[in-house]
PDB file of N, CA and C in Angstrom:
ATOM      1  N   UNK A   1      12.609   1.296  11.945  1.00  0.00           N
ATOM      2  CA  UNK A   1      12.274   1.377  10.526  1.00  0.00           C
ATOM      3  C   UNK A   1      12.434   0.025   9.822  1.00  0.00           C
ATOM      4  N   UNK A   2      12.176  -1.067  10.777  1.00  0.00           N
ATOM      5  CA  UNK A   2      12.792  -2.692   9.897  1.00  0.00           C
ATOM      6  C   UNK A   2      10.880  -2.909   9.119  1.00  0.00           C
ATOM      7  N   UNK A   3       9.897  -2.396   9.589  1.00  0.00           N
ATOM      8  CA  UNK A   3       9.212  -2.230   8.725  1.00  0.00           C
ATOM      9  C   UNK A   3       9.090  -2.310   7.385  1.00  0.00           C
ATOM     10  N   UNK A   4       8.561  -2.771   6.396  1.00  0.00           N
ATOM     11  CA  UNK A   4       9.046  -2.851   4.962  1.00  0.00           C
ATOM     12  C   UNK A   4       8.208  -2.275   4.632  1.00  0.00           C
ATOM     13  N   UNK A   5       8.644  -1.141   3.335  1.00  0.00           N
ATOM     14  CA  UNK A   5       7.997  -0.012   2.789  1.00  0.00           C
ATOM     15  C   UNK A   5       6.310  -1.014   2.111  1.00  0.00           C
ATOM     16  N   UNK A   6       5.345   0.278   1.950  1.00  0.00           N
ATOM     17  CA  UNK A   6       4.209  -0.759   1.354  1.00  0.00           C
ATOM     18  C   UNK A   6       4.683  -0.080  -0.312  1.00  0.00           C
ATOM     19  N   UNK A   7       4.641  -1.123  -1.524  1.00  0.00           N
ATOM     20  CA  UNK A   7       5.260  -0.918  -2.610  1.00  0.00           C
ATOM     21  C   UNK A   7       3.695  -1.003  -3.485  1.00  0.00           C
ATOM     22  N   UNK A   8       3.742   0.440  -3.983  1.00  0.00           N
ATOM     23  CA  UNK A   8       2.431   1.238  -4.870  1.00  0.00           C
ATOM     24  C   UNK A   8       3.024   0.826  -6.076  1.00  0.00           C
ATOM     25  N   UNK A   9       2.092   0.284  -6.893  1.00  0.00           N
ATOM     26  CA  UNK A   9       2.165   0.750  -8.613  1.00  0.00           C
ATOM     27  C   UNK A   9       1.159   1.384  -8.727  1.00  0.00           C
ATOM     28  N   UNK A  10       1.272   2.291  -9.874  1.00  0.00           N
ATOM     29  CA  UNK A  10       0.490   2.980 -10.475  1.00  0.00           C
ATOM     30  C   UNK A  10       0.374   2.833 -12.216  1.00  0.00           C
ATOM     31  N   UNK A  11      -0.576   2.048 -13.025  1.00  0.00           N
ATOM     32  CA  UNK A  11      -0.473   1.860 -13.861  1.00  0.00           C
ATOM     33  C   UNK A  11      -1.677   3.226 -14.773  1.00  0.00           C
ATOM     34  N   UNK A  12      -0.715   3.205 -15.969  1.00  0.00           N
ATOM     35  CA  UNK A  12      -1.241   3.780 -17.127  1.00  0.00           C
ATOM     36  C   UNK A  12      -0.890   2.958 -18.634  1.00  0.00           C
ATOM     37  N   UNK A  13      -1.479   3.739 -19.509  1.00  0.00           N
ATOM     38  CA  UNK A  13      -1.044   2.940 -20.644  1.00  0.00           C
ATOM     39  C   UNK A  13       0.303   2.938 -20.961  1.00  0.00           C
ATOM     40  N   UNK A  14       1.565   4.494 -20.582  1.00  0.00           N
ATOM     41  CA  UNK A  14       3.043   3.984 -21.139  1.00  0.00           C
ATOM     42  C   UNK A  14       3.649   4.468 -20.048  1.00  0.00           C
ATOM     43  N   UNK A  15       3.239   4.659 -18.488  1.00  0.00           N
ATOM     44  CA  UNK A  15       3.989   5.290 -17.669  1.00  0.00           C
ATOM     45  C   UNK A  15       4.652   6.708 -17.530  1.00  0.00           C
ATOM     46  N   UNK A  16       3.284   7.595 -18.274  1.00  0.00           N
ATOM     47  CA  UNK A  16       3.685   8.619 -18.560  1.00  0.00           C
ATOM     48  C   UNK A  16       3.283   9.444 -17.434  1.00  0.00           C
ATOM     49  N   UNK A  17       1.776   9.534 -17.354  1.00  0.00           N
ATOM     50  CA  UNK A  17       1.042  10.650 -16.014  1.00  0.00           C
ATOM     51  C   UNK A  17       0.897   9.983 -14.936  1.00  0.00           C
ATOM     52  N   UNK A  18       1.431   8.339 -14.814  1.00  0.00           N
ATOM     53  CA  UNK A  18       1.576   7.762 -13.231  1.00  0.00           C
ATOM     54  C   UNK A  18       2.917   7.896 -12.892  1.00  0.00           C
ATOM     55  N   UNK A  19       3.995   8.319 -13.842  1.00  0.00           N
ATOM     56  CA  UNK A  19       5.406   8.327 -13.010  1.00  0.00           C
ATOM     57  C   UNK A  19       5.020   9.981 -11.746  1.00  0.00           C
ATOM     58  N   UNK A  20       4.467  10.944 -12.974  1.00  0.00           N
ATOM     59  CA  UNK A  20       4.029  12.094 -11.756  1.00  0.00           C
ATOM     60  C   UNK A  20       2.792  12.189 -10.934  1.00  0.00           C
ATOM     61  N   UNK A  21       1.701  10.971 -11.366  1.00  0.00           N
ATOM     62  CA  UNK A  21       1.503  11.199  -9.828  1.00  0.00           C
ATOM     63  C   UNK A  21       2.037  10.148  -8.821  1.00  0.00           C
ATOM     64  N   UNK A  22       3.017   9.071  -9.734  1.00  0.00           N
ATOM     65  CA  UNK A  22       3.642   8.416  -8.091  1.00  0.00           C
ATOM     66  C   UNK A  22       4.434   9.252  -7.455  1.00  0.00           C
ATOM     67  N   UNK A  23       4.756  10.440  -8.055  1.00  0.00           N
ATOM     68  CA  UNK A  23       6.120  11.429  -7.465  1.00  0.00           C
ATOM     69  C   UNK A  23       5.439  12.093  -5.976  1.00  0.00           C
ATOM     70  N   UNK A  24       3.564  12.696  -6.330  1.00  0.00           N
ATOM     71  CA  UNK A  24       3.050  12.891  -5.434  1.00  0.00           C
ATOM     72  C   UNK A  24       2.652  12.023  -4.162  1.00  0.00           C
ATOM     73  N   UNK A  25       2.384  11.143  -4.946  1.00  0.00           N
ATOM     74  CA  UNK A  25       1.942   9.869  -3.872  1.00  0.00           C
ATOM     75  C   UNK A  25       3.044   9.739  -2.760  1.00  0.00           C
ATOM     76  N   UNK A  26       4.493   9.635  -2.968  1.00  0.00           N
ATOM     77  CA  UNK A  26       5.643   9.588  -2.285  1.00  0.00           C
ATOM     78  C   UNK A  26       5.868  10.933  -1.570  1.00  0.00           C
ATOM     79  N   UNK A  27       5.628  11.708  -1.889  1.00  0.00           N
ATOM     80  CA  UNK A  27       5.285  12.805  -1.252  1.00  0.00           C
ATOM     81  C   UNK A  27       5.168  13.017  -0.295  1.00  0.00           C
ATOM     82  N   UNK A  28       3.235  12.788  -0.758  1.00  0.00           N
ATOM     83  CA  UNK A  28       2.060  12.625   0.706  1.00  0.00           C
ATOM     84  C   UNK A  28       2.798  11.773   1.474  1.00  0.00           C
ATOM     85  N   UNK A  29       3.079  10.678   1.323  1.00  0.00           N
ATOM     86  CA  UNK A  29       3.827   9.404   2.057  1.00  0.00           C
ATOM     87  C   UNK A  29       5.118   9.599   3.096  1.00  0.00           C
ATOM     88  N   UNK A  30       6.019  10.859   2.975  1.00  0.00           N
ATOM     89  CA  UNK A  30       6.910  11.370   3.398  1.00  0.00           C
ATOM     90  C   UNK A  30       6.675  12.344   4.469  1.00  0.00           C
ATOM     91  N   UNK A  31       5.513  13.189   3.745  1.00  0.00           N
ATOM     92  CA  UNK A  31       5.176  14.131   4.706  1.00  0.00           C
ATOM     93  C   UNK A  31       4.401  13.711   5.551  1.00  0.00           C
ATOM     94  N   UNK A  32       3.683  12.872   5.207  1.00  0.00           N
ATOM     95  CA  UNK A  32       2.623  11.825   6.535  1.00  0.00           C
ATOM     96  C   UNK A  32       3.486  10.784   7.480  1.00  0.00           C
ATOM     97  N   UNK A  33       4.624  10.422   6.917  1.00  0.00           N
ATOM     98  CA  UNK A  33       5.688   9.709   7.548  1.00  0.00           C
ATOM     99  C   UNK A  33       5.188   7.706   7.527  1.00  0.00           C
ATOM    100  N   UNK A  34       4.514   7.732   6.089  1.00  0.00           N
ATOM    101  CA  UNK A  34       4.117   6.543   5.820  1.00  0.00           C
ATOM    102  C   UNK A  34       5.502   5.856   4.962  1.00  0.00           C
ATOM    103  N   UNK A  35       5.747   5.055   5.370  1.00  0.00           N
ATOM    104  CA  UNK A  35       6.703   3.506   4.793  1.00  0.00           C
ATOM    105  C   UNK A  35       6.531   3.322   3.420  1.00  0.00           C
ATOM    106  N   UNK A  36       6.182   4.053   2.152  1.00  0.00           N
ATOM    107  CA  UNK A  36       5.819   3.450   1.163  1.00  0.00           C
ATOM    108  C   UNK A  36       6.649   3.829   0.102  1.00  0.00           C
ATOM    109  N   UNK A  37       6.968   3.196  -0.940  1.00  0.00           N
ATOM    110  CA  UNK A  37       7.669   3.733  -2.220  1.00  0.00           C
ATOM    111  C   UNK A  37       6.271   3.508  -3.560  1.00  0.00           C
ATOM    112  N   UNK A  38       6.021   4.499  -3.697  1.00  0.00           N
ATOM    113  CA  UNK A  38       5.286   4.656  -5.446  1.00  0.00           C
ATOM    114  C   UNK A  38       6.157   4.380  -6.369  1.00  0.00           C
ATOM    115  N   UNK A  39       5.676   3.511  -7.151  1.00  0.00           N
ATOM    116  CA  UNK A  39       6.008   3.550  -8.965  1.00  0.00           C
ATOM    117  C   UNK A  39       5.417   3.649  -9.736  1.00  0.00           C
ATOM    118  N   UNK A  40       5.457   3.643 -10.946  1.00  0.00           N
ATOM    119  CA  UNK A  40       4.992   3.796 -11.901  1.00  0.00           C
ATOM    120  C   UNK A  40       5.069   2.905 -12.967  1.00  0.00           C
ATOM    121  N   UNK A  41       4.273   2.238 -13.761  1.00  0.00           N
ATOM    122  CA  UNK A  41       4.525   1.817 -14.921  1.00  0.00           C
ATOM    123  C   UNK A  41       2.837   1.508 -15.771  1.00  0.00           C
ATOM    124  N   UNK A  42       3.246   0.790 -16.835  1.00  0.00           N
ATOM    125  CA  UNK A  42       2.931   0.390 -18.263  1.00  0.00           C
ATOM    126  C   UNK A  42       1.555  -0.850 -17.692  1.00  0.00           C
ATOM    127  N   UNK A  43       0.855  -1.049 -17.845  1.00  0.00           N
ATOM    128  CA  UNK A  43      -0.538  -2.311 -17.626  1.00  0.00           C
ATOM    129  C   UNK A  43       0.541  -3.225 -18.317  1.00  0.00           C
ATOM    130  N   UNK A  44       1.566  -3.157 -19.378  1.00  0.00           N
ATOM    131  CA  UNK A  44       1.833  -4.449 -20.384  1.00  0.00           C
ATOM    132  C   UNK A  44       2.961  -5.007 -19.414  1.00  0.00           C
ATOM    133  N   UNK A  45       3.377  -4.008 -18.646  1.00  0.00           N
ATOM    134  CA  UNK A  45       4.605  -5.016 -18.041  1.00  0.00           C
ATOM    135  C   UNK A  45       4.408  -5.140 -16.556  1.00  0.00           C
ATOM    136  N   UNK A  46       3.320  -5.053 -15.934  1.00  0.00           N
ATOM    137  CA  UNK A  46       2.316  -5.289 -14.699  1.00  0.00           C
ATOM    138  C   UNK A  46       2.352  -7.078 -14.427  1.00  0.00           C
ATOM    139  N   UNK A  47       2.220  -7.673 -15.770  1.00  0.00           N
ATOM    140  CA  UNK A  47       2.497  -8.974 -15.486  1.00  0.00           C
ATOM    141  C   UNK A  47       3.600  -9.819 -14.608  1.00  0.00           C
ATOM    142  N   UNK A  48       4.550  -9.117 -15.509  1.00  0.00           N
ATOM    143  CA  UNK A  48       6.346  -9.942 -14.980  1.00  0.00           C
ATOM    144  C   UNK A  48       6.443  -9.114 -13.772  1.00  0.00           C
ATOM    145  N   UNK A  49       6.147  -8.292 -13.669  1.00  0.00           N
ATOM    146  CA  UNK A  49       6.506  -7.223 -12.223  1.00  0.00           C
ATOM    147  C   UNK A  49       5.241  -7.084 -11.059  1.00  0.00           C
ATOM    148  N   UNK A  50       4.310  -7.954 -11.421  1.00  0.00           N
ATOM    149  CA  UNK A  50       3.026  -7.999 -10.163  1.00  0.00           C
ATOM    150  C   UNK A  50       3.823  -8.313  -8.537  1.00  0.00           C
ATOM    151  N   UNK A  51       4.465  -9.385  -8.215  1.00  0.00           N
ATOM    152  CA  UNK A  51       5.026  -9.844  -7.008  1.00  0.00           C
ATOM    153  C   UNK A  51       5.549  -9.047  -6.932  1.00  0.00           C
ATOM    154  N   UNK A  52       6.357  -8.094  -7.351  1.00  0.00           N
ATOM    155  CA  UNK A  52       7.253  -6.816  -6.268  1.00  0.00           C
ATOM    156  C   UNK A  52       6.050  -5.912  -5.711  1.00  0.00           C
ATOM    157  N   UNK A  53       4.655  -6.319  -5.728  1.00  0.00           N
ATOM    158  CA  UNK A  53       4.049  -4.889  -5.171  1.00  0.00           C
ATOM    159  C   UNK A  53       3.079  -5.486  -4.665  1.00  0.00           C
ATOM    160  N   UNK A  54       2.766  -4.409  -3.191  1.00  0.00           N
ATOM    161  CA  UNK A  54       1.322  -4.648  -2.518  1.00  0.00           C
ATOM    162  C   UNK A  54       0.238  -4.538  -3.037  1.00  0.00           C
ATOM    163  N   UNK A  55       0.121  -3.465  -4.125  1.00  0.00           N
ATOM    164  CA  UNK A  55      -1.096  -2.480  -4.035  1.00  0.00           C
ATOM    165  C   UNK A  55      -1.068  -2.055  -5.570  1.00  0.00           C
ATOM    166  N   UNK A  56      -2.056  -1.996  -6.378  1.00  0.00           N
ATOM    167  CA  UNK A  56      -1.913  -1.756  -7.670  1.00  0.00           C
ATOM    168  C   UNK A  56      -2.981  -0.955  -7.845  1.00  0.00           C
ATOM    169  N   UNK A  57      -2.667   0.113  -8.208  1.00  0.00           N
ATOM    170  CA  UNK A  57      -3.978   1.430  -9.042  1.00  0.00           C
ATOM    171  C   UNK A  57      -3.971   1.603 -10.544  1.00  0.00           C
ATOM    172  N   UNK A  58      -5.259   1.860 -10.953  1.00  0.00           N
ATOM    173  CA  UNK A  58      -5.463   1.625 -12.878  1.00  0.00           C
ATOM    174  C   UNK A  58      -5.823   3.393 -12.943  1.00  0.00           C
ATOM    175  N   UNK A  59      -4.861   4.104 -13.398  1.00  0.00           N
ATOM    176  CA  UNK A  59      -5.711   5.504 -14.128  1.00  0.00           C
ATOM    177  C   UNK A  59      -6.713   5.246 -14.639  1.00  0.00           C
ATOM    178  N   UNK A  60      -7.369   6.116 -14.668  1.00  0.00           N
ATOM    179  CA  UNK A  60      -8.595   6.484 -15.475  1.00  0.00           C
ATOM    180  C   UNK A  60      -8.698   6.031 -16.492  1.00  0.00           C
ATOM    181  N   UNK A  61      -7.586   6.549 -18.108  1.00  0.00           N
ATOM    182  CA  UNK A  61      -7.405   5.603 -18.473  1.00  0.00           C
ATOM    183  C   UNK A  61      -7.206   4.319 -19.334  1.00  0.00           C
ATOM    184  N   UNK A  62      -6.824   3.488 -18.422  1.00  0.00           N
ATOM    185  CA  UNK A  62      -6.455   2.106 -18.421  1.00  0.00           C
ATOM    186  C   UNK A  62      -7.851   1.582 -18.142  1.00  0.00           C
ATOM    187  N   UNK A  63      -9.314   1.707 -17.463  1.00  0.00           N
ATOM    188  CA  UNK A  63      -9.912   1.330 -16.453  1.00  0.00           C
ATOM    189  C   UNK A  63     -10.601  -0.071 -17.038  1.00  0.00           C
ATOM    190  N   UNK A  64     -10.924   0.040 -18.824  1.00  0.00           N
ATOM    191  CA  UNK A  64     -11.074  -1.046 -19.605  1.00  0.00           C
ATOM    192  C   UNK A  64     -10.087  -2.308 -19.074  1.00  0.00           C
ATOM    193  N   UNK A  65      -8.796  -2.227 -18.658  1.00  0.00           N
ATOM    194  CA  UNK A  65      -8.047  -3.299 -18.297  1.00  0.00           C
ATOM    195  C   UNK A  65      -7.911  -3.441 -16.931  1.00  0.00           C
ATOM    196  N   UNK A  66      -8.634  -3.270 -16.052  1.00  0.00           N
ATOM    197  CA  UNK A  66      -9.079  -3.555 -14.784  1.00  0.00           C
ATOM    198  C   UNK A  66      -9.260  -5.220 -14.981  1.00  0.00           C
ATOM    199  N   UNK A  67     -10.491  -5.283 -15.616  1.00  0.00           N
ATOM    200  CA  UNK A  67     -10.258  -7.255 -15.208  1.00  0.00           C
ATOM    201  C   UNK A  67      -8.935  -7.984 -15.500  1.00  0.00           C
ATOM    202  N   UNK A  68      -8.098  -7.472 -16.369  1.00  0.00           N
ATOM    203  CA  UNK A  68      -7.139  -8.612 -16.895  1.00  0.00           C
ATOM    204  C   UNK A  68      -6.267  -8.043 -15.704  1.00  0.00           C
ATOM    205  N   UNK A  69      -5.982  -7.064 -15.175  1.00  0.00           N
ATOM    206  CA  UNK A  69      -4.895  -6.615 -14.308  1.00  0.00           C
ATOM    207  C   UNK A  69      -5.073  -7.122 -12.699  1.00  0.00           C
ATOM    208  N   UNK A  70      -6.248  -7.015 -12.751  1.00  0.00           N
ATOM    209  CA  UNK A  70      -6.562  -8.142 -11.380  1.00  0.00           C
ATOM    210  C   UNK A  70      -7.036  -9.151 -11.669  1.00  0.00           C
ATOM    211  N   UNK A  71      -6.952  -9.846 -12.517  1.00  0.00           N
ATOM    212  CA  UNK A  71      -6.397 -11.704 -12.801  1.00  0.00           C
ATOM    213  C   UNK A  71      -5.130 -11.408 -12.088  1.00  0.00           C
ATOM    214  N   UNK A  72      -4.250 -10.799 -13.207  1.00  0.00           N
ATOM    215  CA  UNK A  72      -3.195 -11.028 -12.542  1.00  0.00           C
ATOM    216  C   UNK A  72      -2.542 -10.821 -11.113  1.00  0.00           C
ATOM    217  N   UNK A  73      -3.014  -9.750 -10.545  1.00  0.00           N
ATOM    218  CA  UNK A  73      -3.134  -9.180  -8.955  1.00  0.00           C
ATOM    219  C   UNK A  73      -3.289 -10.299  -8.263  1.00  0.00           C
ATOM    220  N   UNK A  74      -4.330 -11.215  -8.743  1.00  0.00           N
ATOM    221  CA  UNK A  74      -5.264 -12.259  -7.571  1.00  0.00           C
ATOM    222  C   UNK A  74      -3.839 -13.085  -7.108  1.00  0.00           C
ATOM    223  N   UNK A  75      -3.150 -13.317  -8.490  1.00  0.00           N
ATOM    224  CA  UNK A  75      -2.306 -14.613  -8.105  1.00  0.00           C
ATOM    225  C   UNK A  75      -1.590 -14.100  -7.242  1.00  0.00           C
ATOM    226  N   UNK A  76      -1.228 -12.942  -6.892  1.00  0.00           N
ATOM    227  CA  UNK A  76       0.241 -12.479  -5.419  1.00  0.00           C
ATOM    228  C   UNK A  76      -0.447 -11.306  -5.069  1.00  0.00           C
ATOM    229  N   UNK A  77      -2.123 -11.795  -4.136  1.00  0.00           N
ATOM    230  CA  UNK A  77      -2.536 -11.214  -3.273  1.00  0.00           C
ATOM    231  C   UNK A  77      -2.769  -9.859  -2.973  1.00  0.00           C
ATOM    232  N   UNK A  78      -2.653  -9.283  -4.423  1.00  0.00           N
ATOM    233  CA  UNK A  78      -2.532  -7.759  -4.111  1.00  0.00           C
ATOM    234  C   UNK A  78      -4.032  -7.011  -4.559  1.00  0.00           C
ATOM    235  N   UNK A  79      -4.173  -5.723  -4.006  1.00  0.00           N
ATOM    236  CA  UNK A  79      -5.725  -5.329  -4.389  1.00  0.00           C
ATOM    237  C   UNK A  79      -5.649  -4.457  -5.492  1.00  0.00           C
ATOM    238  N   UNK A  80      -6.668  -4.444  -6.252  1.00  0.00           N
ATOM    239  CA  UNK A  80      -6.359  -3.400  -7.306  1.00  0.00           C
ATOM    240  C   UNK A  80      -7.688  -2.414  -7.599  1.00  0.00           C
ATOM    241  N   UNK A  81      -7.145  -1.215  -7.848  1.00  0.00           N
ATOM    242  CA  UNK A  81      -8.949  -0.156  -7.805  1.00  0.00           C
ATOM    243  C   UNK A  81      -7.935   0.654  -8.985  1.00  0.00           C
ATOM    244  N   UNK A  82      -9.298   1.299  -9.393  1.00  0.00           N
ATOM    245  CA  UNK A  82      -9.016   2.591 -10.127  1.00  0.00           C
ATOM    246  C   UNK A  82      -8.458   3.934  -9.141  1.00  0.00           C
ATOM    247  N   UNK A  83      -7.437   4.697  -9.653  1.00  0.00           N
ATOM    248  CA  UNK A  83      -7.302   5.747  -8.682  1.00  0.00           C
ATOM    249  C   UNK A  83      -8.353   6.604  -9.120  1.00  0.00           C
ATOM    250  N   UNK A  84      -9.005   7.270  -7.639  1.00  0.00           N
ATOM    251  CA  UNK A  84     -10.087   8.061  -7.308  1.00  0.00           C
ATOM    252  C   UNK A  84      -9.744   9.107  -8.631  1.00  0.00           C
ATOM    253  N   UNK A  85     -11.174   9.357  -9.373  1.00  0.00           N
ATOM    254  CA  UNK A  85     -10.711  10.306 -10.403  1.00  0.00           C
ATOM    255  C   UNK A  85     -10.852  11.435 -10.262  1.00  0.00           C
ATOM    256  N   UNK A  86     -11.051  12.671  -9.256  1.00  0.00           N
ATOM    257  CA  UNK A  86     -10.829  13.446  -8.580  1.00  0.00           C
ATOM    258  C   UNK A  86      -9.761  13.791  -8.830  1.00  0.00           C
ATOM    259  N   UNK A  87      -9.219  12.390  -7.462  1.00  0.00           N
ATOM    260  CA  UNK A  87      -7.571  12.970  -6.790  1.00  0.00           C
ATOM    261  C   UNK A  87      -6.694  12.884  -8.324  1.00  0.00           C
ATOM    262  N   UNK A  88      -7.032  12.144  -9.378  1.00  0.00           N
ATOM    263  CA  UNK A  88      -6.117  11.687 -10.393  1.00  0.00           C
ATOM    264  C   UNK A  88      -6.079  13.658 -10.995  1.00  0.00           C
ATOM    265  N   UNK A  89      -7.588  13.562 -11.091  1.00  0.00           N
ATOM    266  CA  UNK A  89      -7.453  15.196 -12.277  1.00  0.00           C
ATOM    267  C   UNK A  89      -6.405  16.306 -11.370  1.00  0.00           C
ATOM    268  N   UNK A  90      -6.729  16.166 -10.287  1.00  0.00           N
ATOM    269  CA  UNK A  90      -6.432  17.005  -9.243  1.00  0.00           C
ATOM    270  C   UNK A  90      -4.595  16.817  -9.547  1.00  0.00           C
ATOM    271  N   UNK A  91      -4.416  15.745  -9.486  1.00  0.00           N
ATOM    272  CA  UNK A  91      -2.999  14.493  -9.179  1.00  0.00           C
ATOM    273  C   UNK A  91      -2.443  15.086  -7.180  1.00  0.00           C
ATOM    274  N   UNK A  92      -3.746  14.521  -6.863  1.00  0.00           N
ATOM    275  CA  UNK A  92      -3.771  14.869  -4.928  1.00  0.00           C
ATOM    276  C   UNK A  92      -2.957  13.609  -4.425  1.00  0.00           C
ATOM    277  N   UNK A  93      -1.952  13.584  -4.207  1.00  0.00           N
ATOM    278  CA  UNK A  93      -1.212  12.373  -3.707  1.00  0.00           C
ATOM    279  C   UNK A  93      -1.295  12.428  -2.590  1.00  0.00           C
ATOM    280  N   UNK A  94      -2.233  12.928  -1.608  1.00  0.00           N
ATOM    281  CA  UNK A  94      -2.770  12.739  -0.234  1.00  0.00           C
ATOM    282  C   UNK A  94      -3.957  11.688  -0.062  1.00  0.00           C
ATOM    283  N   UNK A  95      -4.732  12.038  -1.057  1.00  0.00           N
ATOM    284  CA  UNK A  95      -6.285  11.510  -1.515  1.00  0.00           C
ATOM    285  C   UNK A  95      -6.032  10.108  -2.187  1.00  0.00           C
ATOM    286  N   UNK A  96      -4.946  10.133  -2.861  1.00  0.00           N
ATOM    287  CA  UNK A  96      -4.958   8.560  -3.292  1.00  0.00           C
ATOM    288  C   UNK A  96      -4.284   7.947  -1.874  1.00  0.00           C
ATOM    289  N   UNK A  97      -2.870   8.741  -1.593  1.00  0.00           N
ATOM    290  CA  UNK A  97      -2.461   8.073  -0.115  1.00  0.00           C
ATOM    291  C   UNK A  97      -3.550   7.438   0.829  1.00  0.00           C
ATOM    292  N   UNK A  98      -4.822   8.022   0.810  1.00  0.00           N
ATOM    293  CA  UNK A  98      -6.075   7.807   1.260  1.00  0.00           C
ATOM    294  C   UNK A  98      -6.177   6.440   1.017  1.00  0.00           C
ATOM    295  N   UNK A  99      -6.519   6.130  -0.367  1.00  0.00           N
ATOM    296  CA  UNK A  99      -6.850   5.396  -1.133  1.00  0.00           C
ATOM    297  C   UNK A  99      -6.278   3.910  -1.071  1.00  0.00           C
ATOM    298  N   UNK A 100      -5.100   4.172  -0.974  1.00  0.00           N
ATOM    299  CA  UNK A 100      -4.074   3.157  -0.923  1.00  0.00           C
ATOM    300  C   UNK A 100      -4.134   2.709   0.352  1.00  0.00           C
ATOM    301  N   UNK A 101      -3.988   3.566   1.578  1.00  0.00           N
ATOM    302  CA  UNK A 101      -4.242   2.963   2.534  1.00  0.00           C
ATOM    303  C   UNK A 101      -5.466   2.194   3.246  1.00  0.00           C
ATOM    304  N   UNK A 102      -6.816   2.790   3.177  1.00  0.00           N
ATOM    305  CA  UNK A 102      -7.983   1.766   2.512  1.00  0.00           C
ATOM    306  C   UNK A 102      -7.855   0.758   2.551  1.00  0.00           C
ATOM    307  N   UNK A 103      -7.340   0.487   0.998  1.00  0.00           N
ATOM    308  CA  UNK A 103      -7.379  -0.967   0.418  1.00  0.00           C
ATOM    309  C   UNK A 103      -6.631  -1.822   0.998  1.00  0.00           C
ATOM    310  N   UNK A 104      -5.379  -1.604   1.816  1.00  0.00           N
ATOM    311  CA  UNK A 104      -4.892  -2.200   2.812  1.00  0.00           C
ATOM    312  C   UNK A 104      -5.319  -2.346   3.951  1.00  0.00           C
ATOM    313  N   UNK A 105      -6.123  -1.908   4.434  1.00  0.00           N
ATOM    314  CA  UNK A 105      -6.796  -1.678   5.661  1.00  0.00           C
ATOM    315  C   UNK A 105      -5.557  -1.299   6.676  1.00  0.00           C
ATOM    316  N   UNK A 106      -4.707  -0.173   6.772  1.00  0.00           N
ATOM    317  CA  UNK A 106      -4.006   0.391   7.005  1.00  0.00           C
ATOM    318  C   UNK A 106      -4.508   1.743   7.896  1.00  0.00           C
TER     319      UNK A 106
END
């Protein structure tokens, strides 16, 4: 397990409906027996906190702040998409697990 977890954000506008679906996301991630910790937060504080994370998803939404959020992404290499809006209505934390892994090529 010296593996290092892959570290999800999930942004919304105040970290309200991404704290529960990162709860799912960790979930899927547990029961699939994937390495990852989900979080959750705010697009405004995505800035100071970009380098702690691999992988960055924009709710639905946020999706207007997609370009400014991957400016910031670019600088510490991380990918950033909208979560699938499906799995979001749904809140399928298998389907974004999907998702996330994808964009990593995982």
């Amino acid at each position: 397990m010296s593996e290092k977890p892959i570290k999800l954000i999930i942004l919304c506008s105040w970290g309200a409906t991404s704290s529960q679906l990162a709860k799912k996301v960790q979930q899927a991630a547990q029961e699939r027996g994937v390495n990852l910790e989900a979080h959750a937060g705010g697009t405004g504080e995505f800035s100071t906190k970009a380098s702690e994370f691999d992988v960055a998803l924009l709710e639905p939404q946020v999706r207007h702040m997609k370009k400014e959020v991957t400016k910031i992404a670019e600088k510490h290499n991380i990918p950033v998409d909208l979560v699938d809006q499906r799995a979001f209505a749904l809140m399928d934390g298998n389907k974004v697990l999907d998702q996330v892994l994808k964009m990593l090529n995982k």
